[in-house]
C-alpha atoms as a PDB file:
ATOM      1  CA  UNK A   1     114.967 106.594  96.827  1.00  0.00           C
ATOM      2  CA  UNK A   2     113.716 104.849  99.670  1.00  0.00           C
ATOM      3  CA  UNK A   3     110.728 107.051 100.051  1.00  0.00           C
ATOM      4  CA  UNK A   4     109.758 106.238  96.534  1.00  0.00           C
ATOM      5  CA  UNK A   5     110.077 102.779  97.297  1.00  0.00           C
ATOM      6  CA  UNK A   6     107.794 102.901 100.037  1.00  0.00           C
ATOM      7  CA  UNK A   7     105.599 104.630  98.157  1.00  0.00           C
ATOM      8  CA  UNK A   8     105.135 102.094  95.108  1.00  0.00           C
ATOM      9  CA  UNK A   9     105.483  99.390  97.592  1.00  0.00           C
ATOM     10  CA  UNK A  10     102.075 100.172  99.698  1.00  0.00           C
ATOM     11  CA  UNK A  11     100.296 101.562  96.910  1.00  0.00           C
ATOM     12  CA  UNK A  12     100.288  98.015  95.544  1.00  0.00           C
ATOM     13  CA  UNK A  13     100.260  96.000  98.917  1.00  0.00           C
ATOM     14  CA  UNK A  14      96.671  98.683  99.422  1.00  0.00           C
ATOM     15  CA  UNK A  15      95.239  97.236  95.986  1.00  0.00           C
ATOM     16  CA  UNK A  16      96.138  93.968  96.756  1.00  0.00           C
ATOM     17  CA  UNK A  17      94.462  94.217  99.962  1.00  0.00           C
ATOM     18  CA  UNK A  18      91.486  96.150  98.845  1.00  0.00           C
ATOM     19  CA  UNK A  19      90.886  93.649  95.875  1.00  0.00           C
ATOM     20  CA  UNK A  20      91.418  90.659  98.863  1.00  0.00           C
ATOM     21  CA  UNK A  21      88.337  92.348 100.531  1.00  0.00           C
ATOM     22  CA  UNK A  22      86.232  92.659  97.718  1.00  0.00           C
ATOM     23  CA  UNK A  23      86.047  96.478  97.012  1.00  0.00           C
ATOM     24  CA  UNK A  24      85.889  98.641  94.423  1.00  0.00           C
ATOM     25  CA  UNK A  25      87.257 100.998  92.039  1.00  0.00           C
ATOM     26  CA  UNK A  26      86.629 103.688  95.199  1.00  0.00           C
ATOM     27  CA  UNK A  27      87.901 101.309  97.998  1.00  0.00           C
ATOM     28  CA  UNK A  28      91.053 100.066  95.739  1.00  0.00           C
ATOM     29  CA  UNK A  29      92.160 104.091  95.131  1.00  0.00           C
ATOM     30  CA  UNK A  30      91.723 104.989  98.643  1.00  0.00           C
ATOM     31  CA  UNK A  31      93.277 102.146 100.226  1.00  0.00           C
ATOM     32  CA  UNK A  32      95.957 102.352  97.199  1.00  0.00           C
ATOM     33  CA  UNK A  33      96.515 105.859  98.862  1.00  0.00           C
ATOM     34  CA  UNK A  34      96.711 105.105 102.690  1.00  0.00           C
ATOM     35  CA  UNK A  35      98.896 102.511 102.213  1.00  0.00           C
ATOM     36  CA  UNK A  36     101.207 104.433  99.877  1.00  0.00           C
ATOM     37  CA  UNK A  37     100.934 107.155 102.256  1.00  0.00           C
ATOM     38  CA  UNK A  38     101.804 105.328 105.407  1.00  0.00           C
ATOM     39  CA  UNK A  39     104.602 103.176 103.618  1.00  0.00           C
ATOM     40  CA  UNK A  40     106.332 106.492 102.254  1.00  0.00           C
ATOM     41  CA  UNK A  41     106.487 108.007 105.844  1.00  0.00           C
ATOM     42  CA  UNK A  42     108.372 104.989 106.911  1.00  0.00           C
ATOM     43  CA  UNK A  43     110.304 105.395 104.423  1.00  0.00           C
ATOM     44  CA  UNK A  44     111.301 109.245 104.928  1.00  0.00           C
ATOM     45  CA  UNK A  45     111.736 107.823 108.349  1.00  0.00           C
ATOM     46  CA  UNK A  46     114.127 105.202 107.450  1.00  0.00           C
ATOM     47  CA  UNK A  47     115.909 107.676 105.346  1.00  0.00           C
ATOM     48  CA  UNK A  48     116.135 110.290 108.215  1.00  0.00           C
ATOM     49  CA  UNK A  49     117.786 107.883 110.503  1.00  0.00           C
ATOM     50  CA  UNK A  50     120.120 106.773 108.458  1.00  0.00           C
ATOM     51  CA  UNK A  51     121.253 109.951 107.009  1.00  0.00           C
ATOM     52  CA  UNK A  52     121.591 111.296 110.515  1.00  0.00           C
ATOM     53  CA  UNK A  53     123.817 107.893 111.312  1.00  0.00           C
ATOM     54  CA  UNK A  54     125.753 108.473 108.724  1.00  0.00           C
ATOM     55  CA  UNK A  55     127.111 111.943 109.651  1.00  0.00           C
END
């Protein structure tokens, strides 16, 4: 669930921050993508970790 999160979360911080710099339709998807990207990992991350405290 967290991962998911993550996932929606960057995907919209990377169009708000593409459409902050002025790009477009190209520059919005891609940075749409990196950021979802980069934001899910942490997520999985933060999921790992706690999982693993958990136990």
């Amino acid at each position: 669930m967290i991962v998911i999160g993550g996932l929606a979360i960057g995907a919209l911080l990377g169009v708000f921050s593409a459409r902050k710099r002025g790009g477009g339709l190209g520059d919005i998807l891609q940075y749409a993508a990196v950021y979802g990207i980069l934001y899910g990992l942490a997520g999985m991350l933060i999921t790992i970790v706690a999982h693993r405290m958990a136990l």
